[in-house]
C-alpha atoms as a PDB file:
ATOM      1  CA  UNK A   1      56.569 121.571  62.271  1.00  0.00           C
ATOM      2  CA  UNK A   2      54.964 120.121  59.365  1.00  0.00           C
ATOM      3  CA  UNK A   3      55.474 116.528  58.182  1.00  0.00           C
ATOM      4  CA  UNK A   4      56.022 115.407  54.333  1.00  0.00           C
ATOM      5  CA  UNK A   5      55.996 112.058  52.664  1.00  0.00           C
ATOM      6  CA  UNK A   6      56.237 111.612  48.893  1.00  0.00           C
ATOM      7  CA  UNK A   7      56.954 109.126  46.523  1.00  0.00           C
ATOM      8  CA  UNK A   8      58.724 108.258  43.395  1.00  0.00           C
ATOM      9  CA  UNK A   9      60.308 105.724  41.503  1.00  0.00           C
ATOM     10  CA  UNK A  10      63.593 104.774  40.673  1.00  0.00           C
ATOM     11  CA  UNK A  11      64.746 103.566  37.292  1.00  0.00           C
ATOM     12  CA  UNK A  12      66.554  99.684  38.084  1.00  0.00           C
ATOM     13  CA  UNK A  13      69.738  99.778  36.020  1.00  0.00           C
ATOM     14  CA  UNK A  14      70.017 103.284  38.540  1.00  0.00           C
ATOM     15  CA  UNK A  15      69.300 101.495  41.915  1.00  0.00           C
ATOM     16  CA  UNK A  16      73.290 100.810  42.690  1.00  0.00           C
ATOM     17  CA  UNK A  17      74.370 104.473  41.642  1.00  0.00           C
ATOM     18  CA  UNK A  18      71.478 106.314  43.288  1.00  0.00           C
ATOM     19  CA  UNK A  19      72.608 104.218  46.530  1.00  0.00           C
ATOM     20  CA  UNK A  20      76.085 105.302  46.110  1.00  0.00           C
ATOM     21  CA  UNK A  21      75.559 108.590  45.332  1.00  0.00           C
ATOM     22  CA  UNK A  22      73.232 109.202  48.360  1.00  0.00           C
ATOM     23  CA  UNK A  23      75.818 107.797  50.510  1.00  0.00           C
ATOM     24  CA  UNK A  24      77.799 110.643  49.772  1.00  0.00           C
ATOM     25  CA  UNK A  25      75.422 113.497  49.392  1.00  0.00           C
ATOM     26  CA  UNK A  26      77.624 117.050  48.132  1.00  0.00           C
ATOM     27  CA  UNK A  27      77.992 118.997  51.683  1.00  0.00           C
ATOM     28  CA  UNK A  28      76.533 122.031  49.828  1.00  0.00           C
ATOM     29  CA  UNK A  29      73.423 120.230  49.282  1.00  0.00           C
ATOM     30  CA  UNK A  30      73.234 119.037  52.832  1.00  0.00           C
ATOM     31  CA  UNK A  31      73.339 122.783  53.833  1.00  0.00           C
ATOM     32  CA  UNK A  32      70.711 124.095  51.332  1.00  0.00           C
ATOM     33  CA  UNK A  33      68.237 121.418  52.968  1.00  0.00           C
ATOM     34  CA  UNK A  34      69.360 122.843  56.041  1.00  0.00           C
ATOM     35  CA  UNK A  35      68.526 126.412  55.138  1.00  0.00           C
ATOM     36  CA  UNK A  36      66.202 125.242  53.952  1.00  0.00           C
ATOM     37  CA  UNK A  37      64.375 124.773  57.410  1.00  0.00           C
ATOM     38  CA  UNK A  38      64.128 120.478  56.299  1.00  0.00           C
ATOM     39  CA  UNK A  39      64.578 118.365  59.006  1.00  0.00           C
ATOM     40  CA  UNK A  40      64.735 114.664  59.308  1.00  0.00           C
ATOM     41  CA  UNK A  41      64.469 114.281  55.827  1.00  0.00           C
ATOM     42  CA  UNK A  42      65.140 110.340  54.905  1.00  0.00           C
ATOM     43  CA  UNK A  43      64.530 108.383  51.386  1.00  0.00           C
ATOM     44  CA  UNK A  44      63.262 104.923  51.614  1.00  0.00           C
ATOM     45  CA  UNK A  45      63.664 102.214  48.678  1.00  0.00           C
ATOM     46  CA  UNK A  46      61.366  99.152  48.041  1.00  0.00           C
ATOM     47  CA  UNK A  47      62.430  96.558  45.989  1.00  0.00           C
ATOM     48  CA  UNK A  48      61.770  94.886  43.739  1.00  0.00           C
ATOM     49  CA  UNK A  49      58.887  97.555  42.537  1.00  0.00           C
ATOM     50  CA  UNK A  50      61.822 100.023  42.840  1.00  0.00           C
ATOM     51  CA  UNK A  51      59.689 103.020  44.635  1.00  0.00           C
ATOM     52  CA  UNK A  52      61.469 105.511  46.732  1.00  0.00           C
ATOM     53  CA  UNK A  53      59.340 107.324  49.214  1.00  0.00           C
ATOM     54  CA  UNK A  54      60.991 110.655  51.177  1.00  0.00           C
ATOM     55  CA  UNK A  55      60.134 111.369  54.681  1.00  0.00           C
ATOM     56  CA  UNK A  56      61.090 115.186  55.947  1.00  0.00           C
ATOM     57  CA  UNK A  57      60.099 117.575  58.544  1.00  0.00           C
ATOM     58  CA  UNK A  58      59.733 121.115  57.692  1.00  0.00           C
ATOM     59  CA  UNK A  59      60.145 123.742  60.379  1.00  0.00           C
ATOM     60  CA  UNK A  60      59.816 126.657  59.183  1.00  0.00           C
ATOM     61  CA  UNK A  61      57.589 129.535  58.680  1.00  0.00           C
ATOM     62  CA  UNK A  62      56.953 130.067  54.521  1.00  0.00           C
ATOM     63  CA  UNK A  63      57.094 126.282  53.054  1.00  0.00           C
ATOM     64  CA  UNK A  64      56.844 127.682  49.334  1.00  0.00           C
ATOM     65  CA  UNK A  65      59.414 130.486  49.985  1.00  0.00           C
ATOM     66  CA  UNK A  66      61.808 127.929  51.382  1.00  0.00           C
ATOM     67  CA  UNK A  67      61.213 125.623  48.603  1.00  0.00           C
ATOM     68  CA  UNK A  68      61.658 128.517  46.086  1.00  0.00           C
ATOM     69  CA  UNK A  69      65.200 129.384  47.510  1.00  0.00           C
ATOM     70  CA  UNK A  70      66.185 125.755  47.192  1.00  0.00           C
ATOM     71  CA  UNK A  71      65.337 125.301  43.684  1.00  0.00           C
ATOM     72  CA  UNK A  72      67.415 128.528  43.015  1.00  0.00           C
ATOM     73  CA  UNK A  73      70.267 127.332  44.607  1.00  0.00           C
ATOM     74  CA  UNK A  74      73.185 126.225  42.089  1.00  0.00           C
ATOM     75  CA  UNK A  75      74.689 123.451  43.879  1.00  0.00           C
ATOM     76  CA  UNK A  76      70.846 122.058  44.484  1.00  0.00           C
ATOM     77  CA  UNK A  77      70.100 122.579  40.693  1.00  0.00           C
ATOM     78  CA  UNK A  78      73.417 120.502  39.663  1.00  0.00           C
ATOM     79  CA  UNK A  79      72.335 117.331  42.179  1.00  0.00           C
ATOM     80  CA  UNK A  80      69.426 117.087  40.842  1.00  0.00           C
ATOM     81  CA  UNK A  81      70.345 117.132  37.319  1.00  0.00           C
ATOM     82  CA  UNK A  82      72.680 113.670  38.946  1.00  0.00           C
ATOM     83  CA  UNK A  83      69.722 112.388  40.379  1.00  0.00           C
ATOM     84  CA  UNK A  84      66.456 113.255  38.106  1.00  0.00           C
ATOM     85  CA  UNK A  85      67.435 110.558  35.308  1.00  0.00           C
ATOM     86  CA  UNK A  86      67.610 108.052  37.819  1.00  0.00           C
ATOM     87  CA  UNK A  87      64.269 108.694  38.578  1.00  0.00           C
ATOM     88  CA  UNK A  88      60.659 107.646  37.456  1.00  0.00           C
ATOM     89  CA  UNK A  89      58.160 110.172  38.651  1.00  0.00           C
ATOM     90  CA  UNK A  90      54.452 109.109  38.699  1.00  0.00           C
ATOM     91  CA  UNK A  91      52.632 110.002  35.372  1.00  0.00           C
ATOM     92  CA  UNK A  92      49.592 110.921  38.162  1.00  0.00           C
ATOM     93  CA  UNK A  93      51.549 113.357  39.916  1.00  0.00           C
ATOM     94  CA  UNK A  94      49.806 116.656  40.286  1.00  0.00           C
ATOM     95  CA  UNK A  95      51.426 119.707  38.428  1.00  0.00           C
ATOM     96  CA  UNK A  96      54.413 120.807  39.219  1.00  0.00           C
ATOM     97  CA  UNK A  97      55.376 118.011  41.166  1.00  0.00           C
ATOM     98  CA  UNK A  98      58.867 115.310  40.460  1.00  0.00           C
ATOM     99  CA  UNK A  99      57.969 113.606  43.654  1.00  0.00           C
ATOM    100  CA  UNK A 100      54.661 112.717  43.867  1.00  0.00           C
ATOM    101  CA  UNK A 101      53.278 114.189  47.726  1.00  0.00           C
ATOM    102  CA  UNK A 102      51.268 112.085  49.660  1.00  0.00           C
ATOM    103  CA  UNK A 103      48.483 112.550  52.095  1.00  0.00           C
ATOM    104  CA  UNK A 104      49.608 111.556  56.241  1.00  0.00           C
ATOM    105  CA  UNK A 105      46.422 109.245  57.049  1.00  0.00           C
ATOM    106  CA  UNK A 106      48.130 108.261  60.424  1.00  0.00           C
ATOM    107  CA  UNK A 107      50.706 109.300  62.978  1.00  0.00           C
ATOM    108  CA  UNK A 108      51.550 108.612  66.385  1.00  0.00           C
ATOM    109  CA  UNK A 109      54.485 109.689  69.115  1.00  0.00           C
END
């Protein structure tokens, strides 16, 4: 198992709906994170600089594969075309990226 953490931020007039709509996440999408071999995946919001850092746990085998299949998938493609204009990704993000990653500098059990 691998752990993630990345961060991005959240447009303000968007803060209620993003709420709402992640309160409700499509059952399809749920799945595909699933299948995805993602595990304990939670989003964090800090007010009031309205950043929104992601916690997840990957467990499986081919991380890039996996990622590859979810970006395919229809339903996935849709919620994020809900959620990416909420969004305010990091102009120092490295290619590639919406979500900026971050580096783990400390963990403990």
């Amino acid at each position: 198992m691998k752990r993630y953490g990345s961060v991005i931020g959240v447009r303000p007039e968007h803060i209620a709906e993003y709420k709402r709509i992640h309160a409700a996440v499509w059952p399809a999408v749920l799945k595909q994170i699933e299948r995805s071999n993602i595990r304990n995946y939670s989003i964090y919001l800090k007010e009031p600089e309205n950043l929104m850092f992601a916690y997840f746990e990957y467990h499986g085998t081919d991380y890039e594969a996996d990622m590859a299949k979810m970006a395919a998938d229809e339903t996935t493609q849709e919620w994020w075309k809900v959620c990416s204009p909420m969004q305010a990704p990091f102009e120092t993000r490295r290619k590639g990226e919406w979500w900026a990653q971050m580096e783990e500098v400390f963990h403990t059990e």
